[in-house]
C-alpha atoms as a PDB file:
ATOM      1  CA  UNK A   1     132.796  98.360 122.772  1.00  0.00           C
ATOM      2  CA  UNK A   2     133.317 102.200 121.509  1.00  0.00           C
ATOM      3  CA  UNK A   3     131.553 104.924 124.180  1.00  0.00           C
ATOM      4  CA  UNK A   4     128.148 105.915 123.179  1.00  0.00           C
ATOM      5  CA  UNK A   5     128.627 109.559 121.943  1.00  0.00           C
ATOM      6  CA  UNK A   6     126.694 111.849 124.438  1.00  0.00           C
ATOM      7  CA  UNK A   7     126.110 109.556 127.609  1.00  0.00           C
ATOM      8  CA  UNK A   8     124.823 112.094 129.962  1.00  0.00           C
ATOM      9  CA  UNK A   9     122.826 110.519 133.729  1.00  0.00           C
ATOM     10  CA  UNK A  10     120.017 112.085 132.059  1.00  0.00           C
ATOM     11  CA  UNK A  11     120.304 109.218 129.034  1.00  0.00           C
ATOM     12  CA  UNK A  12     120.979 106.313 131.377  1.00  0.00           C
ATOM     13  CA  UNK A  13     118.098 107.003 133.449  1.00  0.00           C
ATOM     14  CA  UNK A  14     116.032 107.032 129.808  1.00  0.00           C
ATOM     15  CA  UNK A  15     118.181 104.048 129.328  1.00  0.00           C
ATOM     16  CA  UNK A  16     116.919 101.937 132.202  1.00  0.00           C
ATOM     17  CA  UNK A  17     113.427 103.038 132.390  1.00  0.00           C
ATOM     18  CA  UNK A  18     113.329 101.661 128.781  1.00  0.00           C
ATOM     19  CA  UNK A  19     114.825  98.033 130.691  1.00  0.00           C
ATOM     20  CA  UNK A  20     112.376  98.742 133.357  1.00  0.00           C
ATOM     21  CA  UNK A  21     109.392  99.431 130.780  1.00  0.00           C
ATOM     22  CA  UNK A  22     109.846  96.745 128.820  1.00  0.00           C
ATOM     23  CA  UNK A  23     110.823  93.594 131.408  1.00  0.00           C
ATOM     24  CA  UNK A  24     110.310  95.086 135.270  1.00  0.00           C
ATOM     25  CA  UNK A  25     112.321  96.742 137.486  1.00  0.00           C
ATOM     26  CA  UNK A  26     113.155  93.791 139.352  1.00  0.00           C
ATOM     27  CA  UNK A  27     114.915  93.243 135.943  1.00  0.00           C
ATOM     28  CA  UNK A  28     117.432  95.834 136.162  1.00  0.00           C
ATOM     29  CA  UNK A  29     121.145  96.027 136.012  1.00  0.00           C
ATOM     30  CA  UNK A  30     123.945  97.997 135.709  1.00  0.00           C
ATOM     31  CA  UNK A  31     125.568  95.411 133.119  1.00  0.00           C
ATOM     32  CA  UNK A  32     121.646  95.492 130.912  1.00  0.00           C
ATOM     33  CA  UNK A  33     122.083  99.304 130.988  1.00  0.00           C
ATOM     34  CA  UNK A  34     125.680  99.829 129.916  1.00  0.00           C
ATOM     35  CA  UNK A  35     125.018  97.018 126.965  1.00  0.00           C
ATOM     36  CA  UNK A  36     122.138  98.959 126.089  1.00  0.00           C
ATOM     37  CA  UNK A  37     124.471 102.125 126.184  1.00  0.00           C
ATOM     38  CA  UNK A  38     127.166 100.531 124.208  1.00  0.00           C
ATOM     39  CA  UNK A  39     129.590 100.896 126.621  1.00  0.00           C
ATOM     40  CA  UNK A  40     131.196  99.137 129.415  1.00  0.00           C
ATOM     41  CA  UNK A  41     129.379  98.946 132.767  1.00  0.00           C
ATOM     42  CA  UNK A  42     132.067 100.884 134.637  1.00  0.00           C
ATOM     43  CA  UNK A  43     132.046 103.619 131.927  1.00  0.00           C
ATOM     44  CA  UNK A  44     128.118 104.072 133.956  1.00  0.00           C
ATOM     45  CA  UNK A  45     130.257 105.199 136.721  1.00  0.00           C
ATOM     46  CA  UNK A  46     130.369 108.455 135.489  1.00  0.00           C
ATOM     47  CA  UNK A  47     126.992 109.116 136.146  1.00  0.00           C
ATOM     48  CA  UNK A  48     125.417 107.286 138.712  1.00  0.00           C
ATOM     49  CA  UNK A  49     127.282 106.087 141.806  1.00  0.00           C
ATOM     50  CA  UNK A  50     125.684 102.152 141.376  1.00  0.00           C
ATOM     51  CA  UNK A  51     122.222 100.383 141.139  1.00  0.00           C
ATOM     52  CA  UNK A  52     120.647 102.015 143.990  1.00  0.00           C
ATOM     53  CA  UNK A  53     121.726 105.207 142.927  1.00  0.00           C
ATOM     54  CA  UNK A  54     119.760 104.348 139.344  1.00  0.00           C
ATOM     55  CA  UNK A  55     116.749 103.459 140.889  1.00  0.00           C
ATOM     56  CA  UNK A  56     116.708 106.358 143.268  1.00  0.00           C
ATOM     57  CA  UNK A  57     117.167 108.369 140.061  1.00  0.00           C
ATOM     58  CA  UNK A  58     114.610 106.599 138.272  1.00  0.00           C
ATOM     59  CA  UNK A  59     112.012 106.836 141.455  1.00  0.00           C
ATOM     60  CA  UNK A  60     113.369 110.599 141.118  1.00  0.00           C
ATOM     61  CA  UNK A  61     112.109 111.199 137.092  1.00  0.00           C
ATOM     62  CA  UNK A  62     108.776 108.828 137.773  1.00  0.00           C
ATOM     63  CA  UNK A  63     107.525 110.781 140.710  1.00  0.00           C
ATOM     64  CA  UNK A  64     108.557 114.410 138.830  1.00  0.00           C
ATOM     65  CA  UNK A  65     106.438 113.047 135.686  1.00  0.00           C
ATOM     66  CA  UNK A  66     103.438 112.065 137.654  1.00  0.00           C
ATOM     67  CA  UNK A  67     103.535 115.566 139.031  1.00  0.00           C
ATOM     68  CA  UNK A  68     103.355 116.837 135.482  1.00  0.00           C
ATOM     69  CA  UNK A  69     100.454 114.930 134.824  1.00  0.00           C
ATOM     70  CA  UNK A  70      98.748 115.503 137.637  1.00  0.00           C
ATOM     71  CA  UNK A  71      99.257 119.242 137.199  1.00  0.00           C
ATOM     72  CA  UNK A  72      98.062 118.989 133.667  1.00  0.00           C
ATOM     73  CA  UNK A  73      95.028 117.194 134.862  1.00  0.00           C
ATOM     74  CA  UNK A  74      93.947 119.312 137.055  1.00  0.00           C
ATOM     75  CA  UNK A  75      94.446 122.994 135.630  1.00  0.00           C
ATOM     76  CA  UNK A  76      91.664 124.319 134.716  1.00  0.00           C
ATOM     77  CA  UNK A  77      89.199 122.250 136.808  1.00  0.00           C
ATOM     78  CA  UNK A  78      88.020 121.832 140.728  1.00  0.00           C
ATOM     79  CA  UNK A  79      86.272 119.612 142.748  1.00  0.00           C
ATOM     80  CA  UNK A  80      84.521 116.874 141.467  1.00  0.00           C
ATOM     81  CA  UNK A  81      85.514 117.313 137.818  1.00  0.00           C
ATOM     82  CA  UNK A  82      89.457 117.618 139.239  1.00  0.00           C
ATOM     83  CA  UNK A  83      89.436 115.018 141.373  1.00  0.00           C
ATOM     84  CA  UNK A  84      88.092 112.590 138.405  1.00  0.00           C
ATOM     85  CA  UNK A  85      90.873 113.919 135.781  1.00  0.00           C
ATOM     86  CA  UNK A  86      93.629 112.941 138.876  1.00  0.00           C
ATOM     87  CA  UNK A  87      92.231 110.219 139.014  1.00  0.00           C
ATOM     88  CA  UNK A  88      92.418 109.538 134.972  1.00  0.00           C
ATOM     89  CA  UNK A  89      95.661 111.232 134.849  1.00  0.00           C
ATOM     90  CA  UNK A  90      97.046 108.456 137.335  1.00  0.00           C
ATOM     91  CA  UNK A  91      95.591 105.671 135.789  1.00  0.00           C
ATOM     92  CA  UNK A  92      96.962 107.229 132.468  1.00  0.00           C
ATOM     93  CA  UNK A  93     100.316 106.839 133.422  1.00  0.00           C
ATOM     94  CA  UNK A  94     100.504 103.504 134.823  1.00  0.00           C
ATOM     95  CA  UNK A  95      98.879 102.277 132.152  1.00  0.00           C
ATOM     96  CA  UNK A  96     101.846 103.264 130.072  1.00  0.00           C
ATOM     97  CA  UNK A  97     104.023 102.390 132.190  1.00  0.00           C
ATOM     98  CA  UNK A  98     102.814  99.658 134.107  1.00  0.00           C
ATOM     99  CA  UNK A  99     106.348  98.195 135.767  1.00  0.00           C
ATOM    100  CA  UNK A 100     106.893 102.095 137.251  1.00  0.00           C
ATOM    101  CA  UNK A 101     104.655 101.422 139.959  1.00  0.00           C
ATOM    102  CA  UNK A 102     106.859 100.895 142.895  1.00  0.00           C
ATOM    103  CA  UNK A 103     108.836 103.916 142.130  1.00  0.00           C
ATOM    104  CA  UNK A 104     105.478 105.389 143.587  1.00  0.00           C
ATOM    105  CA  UNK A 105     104.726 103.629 146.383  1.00  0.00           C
ATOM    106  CA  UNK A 106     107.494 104.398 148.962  1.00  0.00           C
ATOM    107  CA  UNK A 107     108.064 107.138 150.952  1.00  0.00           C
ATOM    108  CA  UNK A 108     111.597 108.493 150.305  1.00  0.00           C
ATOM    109  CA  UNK A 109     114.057 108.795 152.584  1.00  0.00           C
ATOM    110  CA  UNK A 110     114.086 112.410 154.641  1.00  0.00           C
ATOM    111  CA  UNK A 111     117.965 112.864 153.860  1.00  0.00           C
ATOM    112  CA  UNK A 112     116.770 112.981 150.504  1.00  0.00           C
ATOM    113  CA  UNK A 113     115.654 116.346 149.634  1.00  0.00           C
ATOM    114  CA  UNK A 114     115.476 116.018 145.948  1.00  0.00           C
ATOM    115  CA  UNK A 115     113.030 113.245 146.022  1.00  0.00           C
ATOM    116  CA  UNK A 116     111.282 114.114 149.002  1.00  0.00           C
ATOM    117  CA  UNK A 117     110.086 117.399 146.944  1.00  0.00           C
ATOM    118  CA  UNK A 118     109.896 116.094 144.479  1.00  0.00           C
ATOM    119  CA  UNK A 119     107.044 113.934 146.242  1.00  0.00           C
ATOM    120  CA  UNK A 120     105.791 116.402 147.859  1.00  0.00           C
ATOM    121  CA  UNK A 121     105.125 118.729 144.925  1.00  0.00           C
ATOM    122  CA  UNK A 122     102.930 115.716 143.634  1.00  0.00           C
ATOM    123  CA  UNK A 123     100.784 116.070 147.169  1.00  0.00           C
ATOM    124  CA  UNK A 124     100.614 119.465 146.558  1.00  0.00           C
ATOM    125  CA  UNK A 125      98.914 118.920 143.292  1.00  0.00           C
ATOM    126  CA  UNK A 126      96.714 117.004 144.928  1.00  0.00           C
ATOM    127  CA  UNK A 127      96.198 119.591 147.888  1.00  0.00           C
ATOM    128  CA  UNK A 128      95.122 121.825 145.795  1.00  0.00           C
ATOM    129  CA  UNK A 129      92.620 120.038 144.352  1.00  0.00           C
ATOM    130  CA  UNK A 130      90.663 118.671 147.516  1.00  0.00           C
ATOM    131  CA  UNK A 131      91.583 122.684 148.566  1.00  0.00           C
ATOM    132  CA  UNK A 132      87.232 123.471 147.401  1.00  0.00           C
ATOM    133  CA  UNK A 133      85.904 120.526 149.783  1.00  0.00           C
ATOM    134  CA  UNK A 134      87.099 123.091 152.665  1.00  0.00           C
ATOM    135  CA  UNK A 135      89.298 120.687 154.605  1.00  0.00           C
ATOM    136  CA  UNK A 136      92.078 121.820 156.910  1.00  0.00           C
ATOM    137  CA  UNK A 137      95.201 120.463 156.455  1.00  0.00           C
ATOM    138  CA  UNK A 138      95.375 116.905 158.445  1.00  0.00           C
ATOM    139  CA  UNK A 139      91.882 116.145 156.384  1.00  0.00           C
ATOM    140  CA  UNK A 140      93.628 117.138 153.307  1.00  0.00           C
ATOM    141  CA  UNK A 141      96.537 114.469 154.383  1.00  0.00           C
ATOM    142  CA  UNK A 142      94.095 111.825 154.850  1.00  0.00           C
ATOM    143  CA  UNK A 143      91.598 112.578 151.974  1.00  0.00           C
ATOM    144  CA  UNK A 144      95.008 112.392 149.737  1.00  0.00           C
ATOM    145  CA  UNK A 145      95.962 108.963 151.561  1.00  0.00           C
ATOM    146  CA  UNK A 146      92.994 107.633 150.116  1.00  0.00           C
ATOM    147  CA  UNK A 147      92.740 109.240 146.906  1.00  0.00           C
ATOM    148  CA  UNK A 148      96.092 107.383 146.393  1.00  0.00           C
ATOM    149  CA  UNK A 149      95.655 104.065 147.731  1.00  0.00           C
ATOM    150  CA  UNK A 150      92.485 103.992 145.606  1.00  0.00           C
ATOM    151  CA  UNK A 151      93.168 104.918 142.599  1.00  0.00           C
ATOM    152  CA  UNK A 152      97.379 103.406 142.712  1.00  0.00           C
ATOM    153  CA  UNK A 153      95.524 100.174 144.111  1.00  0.00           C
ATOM    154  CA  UNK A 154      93.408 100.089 141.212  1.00  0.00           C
ATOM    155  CA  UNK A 155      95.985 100.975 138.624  1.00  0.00           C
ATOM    156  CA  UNK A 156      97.928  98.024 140.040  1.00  0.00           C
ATOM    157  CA  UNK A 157      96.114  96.095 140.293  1.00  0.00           C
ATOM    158  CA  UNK A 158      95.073  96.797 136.199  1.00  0.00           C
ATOM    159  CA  UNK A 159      98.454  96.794 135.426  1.00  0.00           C
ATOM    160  CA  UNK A 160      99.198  93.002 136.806  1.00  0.00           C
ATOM    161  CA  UNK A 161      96.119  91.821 135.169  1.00  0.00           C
ATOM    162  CA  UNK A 162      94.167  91.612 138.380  1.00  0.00           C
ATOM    163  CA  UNK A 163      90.814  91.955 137.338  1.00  0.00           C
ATOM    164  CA  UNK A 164      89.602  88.484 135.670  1.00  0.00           C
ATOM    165  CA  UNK A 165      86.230  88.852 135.544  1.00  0.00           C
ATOM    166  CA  UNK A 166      84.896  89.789 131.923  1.00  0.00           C
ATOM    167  CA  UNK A 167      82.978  93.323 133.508  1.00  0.00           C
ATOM    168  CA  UNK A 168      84.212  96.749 132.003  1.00  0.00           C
ATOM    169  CA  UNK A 169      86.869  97.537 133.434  1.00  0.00           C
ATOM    170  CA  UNK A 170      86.973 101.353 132.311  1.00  0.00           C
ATOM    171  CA  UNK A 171      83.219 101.128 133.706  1.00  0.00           C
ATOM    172  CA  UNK A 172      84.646 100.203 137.038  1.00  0.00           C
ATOM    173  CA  UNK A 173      86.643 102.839 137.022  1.00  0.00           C
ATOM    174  CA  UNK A 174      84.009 105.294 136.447  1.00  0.00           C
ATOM    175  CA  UNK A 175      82.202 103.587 139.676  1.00  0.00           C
ATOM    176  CA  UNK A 176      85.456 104.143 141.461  1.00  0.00           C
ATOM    177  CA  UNK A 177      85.719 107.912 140.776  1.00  0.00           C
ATOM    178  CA  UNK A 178      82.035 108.278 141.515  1.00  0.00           C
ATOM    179  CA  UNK A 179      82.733 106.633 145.181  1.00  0.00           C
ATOM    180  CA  UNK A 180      85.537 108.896 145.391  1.00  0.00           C
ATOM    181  CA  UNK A 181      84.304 111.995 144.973  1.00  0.00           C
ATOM    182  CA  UNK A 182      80.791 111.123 147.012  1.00  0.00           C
ATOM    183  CA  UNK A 183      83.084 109.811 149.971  1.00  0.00           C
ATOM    184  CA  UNK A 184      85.044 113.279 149.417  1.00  0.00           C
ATOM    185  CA  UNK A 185      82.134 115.022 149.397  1.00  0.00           C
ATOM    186  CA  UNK A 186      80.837 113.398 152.491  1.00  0.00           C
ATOM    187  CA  UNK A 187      84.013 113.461 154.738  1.00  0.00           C
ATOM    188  CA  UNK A 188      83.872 117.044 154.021  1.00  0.00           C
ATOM    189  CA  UNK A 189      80.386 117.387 155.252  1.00  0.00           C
ATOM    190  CA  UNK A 190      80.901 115.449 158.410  1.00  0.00           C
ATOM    191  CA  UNK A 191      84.283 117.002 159.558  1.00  0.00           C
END
């Protein structure tokens, strides 16, 4: 096996999100990645320190794109309208990449301050938009809670084939964006 020209930790990481995209990321190895690289697995140790050190760096590149396109989303617009294109800017992504979703689900670690701004700079996105309902900031924290857990919940839920029933799906997403921004709108007015 000749050394793939170029190999940089930036190209393994596209390397295994393509293994991740394609079968899971429960499906995931070291040994998958270097084939796919054309080199030998220890050659990988150039670049990432092992497995979990791949999947932090994948979790790492996932939450830094879904900051992008929640950024994207929501320049330009406020309240309701920028709640609505998070919301579609969320869905968005997991819908192209449906086996990424646990690399936004956990927390990360607090010795990690790479990903932990990294997921931060994603709440701040998300901040900002609520920012016009006038909430102070432990509103903000639990407006964004559920913002998340809705519309990740529903994207998941998509994504695994969840919803059975022969309905529109893309309508009941409209109805959930609706609810959203009326039970923003009202949690604003009551607090």
């Amino acid at each position: 096996m000749s050394p793939r020209a170029g190999l940089t930790t930036e190209s393994v990481v596209d390397l295994a999100l393509e293994i991740v995209d394609e079968a899971g990321a429960e499906t995931l190895t070291l040994a998958k990645v270097a084939g796919r690289a054309g080199v030998a697995a220890p050659s990988l140790y150039k670049h990432v320190r092992n497995l979990a050190d791949l999947r932090r760096l994948i979790d790492l590149r996932v939450v830094q794109q879904m900051a992008e396109a929640l950024r994207t989303a929501a320049t330009g617009r406020e309240g309701a309208d920028a709640v609505k294109a998070l919301a579609d800017a969320y869905r968005a992504y997991l819908r192209r990449h449906p086996h990424r979703t646990n690399a936004l689900t956990t927390a990360p670690d607090a010795s990690d301050t790479e990903l932990s701004r990294a997921t931060h700079a994603v709440a701040e996105v998300v901040f900002a938009v609520l920012r016009p309902f006038g909430f102070d900031h432990v509103q903000a924290v639990h407006a964004t809670r559920c913002l998340r857990a809705a519309v990740h919940g529903f994207a998941g839920l998509e994504a695994s084939g969840g919803f059975g029933r022969p309905e529109d799906v893309d309508q009941s997403f409209e109805v959930l964006k609706t609810l959203l921004v009326q039970g923003l709108t009202n949690y604003a007015e009551k607090s």
